[in-house]
C-alpha atoms as a PDB file:
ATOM      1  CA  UNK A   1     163.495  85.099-160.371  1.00  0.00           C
ATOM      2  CA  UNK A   2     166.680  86.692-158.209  1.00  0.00           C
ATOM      3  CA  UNK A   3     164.940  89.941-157.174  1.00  0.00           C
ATOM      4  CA  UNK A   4     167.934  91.547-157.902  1.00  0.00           C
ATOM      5  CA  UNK A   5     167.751  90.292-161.729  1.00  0.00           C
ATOM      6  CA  UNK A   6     164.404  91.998-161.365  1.00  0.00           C
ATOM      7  CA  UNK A   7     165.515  95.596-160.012  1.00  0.00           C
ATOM      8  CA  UNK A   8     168.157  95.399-162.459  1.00  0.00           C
ATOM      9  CA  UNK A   9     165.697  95.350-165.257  1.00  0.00           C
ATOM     10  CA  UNK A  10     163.570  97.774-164.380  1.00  0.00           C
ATOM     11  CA  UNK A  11     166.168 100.452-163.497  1.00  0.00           C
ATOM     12  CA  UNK A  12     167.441  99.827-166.656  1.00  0.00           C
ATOM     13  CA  UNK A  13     164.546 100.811-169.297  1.00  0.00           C
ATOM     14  CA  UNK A  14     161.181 100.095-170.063  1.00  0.00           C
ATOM     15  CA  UNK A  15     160.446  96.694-169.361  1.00  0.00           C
ATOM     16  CA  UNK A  16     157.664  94.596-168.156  1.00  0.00           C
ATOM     17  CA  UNK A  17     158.922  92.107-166.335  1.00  0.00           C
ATOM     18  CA  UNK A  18     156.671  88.572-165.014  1.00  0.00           C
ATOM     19  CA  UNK A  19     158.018  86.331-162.165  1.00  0.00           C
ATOM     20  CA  UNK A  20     157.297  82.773-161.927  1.00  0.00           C
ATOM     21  CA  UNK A  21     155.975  81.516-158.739  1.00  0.00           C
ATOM     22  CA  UNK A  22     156.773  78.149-158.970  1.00  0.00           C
ATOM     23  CA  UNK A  23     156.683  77.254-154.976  1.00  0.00           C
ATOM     24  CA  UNK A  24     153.849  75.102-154.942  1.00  0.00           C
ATOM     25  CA  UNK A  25     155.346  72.687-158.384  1.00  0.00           C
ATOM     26  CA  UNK A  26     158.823  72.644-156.421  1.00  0.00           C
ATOM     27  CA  UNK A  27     159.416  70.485-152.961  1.00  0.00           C
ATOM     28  CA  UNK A  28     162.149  70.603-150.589  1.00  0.00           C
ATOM     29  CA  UNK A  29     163.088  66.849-152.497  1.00  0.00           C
ATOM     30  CA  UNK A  30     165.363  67.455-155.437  1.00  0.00           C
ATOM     31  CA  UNK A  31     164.349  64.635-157.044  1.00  0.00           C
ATOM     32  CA  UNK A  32     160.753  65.651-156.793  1.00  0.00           C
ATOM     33  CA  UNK A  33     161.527  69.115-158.129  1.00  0.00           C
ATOM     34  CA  UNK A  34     163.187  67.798-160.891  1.00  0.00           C
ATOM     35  CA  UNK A  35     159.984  65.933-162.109  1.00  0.00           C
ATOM     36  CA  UNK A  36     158.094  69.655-162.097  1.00  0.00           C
ATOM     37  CA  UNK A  37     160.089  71.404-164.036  1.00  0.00           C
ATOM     38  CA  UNK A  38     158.442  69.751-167.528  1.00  0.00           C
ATOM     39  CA  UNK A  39     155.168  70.909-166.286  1.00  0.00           C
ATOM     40  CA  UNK A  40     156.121  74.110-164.722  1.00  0.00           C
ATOM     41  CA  UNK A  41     158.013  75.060-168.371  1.00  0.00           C
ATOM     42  CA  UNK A  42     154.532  74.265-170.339  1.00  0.00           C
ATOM     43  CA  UNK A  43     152.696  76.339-167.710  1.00  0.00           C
ATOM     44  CA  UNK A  44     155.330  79.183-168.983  1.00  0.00           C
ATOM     45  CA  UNK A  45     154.883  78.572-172.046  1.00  0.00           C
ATOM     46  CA  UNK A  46     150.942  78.503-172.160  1.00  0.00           C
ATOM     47  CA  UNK A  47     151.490  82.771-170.419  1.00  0.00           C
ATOM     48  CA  UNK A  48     153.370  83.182-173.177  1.00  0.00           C
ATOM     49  CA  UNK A  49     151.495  81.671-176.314  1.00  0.00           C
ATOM     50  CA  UNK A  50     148.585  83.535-174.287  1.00  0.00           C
ATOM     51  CA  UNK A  51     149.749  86.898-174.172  1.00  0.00           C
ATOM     52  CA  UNK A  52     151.177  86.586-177.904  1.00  0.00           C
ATOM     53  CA  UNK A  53     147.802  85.460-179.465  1.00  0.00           C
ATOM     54  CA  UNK A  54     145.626  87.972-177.498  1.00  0.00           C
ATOM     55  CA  UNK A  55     147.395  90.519-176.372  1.00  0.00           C
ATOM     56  CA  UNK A  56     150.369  91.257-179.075  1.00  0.00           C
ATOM     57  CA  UNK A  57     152.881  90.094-177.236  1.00  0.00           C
ATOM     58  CA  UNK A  58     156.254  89.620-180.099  1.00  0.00           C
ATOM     59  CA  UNK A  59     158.305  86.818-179.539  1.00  0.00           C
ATOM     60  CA  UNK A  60     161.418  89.092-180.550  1.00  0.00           C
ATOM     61  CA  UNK A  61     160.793  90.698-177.636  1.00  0.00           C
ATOM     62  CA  UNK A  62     160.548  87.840-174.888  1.00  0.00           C
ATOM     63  CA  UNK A  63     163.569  86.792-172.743  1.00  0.00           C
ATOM     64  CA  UNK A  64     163.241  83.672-170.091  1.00  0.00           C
ATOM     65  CA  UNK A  65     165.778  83.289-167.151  1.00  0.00           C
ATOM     66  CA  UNK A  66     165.910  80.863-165.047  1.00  0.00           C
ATOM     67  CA  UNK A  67     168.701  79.888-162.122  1.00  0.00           C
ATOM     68  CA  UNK A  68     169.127  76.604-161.659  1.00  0.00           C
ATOM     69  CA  UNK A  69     166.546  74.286-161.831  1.00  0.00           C
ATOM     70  CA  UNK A  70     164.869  77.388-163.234  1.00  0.00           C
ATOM     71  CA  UNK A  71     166.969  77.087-166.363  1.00  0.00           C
ATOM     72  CA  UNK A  72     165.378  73.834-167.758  1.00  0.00           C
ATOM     73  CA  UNK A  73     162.189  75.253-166.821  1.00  0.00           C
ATOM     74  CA  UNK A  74     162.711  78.218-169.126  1.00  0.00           C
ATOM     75  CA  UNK A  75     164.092  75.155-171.643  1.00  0.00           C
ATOM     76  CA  UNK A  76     160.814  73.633-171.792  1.00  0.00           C
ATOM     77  CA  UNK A  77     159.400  77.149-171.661  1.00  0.00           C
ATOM     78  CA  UNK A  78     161.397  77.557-175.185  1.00  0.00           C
ATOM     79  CA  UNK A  79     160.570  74.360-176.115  1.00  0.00           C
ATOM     80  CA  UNK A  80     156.697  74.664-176.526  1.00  0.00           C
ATOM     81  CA  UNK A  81     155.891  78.018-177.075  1.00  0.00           C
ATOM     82  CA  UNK A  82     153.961  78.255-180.297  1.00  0.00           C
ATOM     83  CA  UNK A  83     156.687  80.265-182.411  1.00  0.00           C
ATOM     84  CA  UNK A  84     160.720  80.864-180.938  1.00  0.00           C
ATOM     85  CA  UNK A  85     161.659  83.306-177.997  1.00  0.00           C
ATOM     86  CA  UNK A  86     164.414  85.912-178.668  1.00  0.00           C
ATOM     87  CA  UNK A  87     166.611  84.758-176.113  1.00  0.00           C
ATOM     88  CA  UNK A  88     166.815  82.145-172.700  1.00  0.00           C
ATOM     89  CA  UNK A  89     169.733  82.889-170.406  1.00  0.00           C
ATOM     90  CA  UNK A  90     170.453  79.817-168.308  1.00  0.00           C
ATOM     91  CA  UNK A  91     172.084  80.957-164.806  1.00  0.00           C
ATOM     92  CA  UNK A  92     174.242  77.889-164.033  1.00  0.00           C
ATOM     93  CA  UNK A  93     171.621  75.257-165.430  1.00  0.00           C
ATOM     94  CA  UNK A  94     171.694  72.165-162.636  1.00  0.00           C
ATOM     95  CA  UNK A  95     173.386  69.628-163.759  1.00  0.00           C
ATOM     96  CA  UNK A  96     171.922  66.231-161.217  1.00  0.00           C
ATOM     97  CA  UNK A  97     169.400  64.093-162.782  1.00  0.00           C
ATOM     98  CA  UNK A  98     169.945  65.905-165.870  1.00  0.00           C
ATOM     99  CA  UNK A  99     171.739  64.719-169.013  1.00  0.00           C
ATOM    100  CA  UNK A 100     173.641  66.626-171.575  1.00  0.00           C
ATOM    101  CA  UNK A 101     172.916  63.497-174.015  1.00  0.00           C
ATOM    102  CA  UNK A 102     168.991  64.235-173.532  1.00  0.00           C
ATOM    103  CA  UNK A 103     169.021  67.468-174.957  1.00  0.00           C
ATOM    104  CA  UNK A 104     164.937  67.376-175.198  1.00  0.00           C
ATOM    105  CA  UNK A 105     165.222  66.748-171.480  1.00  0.00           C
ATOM    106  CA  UNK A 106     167.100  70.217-170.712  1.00  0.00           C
ATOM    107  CA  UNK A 107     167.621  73.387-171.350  1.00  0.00           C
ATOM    108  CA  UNK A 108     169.487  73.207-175.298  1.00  0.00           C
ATOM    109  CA  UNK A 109     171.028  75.639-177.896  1.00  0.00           C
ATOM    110  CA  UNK A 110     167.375  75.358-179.380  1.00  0.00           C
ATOM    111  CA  UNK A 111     165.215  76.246-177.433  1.00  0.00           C
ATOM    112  CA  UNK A 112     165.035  80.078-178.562  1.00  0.00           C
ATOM    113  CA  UNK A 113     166.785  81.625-181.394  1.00  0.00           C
ATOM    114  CA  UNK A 114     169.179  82.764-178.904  1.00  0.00           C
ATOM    115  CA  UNK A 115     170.912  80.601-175.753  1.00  0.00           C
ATOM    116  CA  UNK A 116     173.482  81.867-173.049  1.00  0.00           C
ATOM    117  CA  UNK A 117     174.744  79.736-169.722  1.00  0.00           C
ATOM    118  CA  UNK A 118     176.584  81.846-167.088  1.00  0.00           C
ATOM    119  CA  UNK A 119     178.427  78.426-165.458  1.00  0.00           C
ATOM    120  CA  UNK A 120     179.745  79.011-162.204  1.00  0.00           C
ATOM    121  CA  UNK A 121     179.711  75.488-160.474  1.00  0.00           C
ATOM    122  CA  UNK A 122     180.227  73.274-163.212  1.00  0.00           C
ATOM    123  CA  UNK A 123     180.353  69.720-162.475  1.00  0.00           C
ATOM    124  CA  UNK A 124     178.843  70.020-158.998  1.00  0.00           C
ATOM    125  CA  UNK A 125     175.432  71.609-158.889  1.00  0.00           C
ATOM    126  CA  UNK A 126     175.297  73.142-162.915  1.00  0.00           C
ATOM    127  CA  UNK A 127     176.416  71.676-166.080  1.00  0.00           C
ATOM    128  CA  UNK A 128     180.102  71.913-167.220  1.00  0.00           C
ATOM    129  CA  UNK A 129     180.330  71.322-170.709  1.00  0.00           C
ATOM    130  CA  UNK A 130     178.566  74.002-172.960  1.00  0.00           C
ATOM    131  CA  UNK A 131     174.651  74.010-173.128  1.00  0.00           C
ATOM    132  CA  UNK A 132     173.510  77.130-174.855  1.00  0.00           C
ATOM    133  CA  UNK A 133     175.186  78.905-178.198  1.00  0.00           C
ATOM    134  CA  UNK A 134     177.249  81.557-176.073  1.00  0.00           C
ATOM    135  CA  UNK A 135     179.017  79.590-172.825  1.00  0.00           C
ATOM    136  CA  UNK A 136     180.186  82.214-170.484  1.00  0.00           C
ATOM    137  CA  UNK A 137     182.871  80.580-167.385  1.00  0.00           C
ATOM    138  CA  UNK A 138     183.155  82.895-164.615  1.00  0.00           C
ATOM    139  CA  UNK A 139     186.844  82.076-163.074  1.00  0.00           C
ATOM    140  CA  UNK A 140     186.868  78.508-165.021  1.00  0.00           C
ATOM    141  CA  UNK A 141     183.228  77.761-164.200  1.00  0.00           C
ATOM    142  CA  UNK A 142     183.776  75.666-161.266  1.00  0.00           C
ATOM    143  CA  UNK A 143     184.298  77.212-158.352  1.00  0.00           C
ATOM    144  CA  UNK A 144     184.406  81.424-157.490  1.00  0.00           C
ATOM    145  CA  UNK A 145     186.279  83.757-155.234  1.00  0.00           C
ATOM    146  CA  UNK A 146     184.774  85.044-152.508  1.00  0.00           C
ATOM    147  CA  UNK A 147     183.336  81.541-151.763  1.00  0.00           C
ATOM    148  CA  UNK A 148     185.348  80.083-149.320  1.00  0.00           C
ATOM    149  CA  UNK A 149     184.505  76.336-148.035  1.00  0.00           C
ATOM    150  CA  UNK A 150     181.944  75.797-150.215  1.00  0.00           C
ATOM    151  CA  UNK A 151     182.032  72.379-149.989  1.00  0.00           C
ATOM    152  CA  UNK A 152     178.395  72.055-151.347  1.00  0.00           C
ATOM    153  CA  UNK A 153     178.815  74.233-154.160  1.00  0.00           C
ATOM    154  CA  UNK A 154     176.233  76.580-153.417  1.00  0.00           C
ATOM    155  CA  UNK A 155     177.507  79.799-153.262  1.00  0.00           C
ATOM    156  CA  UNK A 156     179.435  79.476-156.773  1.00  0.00           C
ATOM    157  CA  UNK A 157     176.480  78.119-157.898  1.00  0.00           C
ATOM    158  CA  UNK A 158     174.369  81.106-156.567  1.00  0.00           C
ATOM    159  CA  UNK A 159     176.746  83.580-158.238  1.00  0.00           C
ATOM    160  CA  UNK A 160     175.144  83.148-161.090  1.00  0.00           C
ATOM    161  CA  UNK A 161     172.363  85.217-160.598  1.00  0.00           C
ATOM    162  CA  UNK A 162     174.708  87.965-158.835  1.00  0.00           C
ATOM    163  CA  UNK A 163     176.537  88.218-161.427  1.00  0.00           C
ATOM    164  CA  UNK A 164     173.983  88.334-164.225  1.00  0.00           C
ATOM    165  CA  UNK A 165     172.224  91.147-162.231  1.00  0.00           C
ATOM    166  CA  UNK A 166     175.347  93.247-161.949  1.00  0.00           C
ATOM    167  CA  UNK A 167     175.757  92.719-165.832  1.00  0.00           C
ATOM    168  CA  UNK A 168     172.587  93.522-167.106  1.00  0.00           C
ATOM    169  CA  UNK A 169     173.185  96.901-164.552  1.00  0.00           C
ATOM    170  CA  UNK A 170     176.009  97.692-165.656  1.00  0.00           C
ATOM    171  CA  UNK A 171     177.750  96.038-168.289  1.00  0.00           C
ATOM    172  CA  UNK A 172     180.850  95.376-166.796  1.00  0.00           C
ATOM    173  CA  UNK A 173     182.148  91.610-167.103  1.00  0.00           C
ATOM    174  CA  UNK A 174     184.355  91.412-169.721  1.00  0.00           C
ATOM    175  CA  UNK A 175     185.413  88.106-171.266  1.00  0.00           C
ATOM    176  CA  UNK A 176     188.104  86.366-173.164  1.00  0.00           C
ATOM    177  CA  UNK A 177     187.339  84.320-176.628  1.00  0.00           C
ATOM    178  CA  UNK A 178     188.571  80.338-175.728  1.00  0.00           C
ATOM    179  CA  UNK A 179     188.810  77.760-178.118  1.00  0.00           C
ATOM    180  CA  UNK A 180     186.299  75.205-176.298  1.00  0.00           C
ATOM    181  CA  UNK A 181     185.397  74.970-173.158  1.00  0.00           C
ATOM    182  CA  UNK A 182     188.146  73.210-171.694  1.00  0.00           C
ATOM    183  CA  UNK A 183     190.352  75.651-172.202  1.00  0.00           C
ATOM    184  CA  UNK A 184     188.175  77.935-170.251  1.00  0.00           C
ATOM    185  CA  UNK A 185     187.457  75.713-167.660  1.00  0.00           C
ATOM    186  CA  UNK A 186     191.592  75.842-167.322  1.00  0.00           C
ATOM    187  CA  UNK A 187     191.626  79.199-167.417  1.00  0.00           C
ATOM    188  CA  UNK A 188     193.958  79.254-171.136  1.00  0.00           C
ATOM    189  CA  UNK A 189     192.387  81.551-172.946  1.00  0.00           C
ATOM    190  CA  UNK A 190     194.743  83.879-173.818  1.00  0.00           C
ATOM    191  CA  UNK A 191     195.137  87.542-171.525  1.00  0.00           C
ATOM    192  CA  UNK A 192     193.320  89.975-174.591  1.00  0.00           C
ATOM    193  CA  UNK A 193     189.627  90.880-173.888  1.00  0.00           C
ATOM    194  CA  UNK A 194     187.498  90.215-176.742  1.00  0.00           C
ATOM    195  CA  UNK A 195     184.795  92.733-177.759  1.00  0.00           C
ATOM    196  CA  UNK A 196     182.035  90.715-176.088  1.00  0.00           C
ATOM    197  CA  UNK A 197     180.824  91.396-172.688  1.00  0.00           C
ATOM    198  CA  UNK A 198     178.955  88.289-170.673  1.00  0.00           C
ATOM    199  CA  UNK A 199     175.218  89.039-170.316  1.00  0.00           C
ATOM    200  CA  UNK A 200     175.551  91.647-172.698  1.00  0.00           C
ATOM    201  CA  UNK A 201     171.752  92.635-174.998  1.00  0.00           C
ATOM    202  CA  UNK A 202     173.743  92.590-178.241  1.00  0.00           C
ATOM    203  CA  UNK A 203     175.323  88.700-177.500  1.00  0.00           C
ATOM    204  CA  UNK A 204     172.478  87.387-179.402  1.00  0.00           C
ATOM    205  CA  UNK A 205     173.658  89.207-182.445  1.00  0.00           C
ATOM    206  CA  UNK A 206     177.500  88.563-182.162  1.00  0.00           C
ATOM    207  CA  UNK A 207     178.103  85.736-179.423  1.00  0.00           C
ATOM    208  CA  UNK A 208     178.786  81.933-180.890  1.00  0.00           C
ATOM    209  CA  UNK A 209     181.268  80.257-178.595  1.00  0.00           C
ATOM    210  CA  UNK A 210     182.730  79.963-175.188  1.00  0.00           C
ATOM    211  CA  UNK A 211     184.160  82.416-173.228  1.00  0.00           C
ATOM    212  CA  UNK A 212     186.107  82.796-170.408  1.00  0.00           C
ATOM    213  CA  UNK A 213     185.152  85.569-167.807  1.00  0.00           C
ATOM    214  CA  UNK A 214     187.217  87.232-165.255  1.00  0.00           C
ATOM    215  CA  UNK A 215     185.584  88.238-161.818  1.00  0.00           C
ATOM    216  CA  UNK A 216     186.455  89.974-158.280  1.00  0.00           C
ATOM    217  CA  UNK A 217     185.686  88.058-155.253  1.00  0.00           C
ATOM    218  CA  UNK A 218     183.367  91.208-154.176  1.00  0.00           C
ATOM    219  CA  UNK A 219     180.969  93.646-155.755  1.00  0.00           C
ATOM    220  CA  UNK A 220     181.677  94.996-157.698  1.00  0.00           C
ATOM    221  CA  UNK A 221     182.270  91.391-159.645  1.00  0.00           C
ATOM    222  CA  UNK A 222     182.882  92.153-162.995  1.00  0.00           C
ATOM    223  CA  UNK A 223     186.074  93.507-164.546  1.00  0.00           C
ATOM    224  CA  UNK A 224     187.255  95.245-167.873  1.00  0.00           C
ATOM    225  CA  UNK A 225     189.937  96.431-169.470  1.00  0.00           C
END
């Protein structure tokens, strides 16, 4: 996990926080990658079923983020635990080799009682079209300022975990309630701030929808009213 995601956590309250090492699943071939994140999402899933049965561990409590390929790994981490986790947050969930019509293949609105995607390179390197109960779309979700020539995609992409950090820190991005996602993809949303705030703790209690988010093109990213 983004170390940053990490510090932000810990500076934040009382948390115990686990990182996956999944270096030796994951190769420098996509492709190949792709074919350990089933596995390395059971592995995640055994901790977890572990910890609960022996060691008290309540699912209420337990959040899984992933980046990237790292968000279908916490899917599958969701998907066979023994009992639901509170909440997954998907940081721009990669979108090649994955299908939104295989939702048993991916990261899905199921997989824990609560689901939120921060998509900031939709269509390139993460998914586009909503994946998780709460859709949050950074700038339209495709592309972000401050990432100039990024023909690849992977800075937007990468924002994802920047900006997550900076939220769970310090609770800044506010967001804008859309009717679907395409309208926040095109950035027609409306100009009033909602009461939700992207990577917010309470979403899981208030947040069904998509959003649209706006965001400066330096720290810090997030903006309010």
């Amino acid at each position: 996990m983004n170390s940053d995601i990490r510090k932000a956590f810990l500076s934040k309250g009382d948390y115990n926080v686990i990182v996956v090492d999944w270096a030796r699943a994951r190769s420098v071939d996509y492709a190949t990658s792709v074919m350990a994140v089933a596995a390395t999402g059971k592995k995640v899933a055994k901790l977890i079923n572990f910890l609960k049965d022996n060691h008290g561990l309540n699912l209420n409590d337990v959040y899984v983020i992933g980046h990237s390929l790292g968000a279908h790994v916490a899917g599958y981490a969701g998907k066979n635990t023994d009992g639901q986790v509170h909440t997954i947050i998907g940081l721009d969930p990669a979108l090649p080799l994955f299908s939104y019509n295989k939702p048993n293949k991916r990261l899905n609105s199921d997989d824990a009682w609560y689901v939120e995607s921060i998509q900031t390179n939709g269509g390139t390197l993460g998914f586009l079209k909503p994946i998780g109960k709460g859709a949050f779309y950074p700038n339209g979700g495709k592309t972000q300022p401050g990432c100039p020539l990024d023909v690849t995609g992977a800075c937007s992409h990468g924002r994802s975990t920047t900006y997550y950090a900076e939220a769970v820190s310090q609770d800044n991005f506010g967001t804008m309630k859309c009717g679907d996602y395409e309208e926040a993809v095109s950035k027609e949303c409306g100009s009033t701030y909602s009461s939700v705030r992207m990577g917010a703790d309470t979403n899981a209690y208030m947040v069904e929808g998509d959003f649209y988010v706006t965001v400066n093109s330096k720290a810090p990213f997030g903006m309010i009213n």
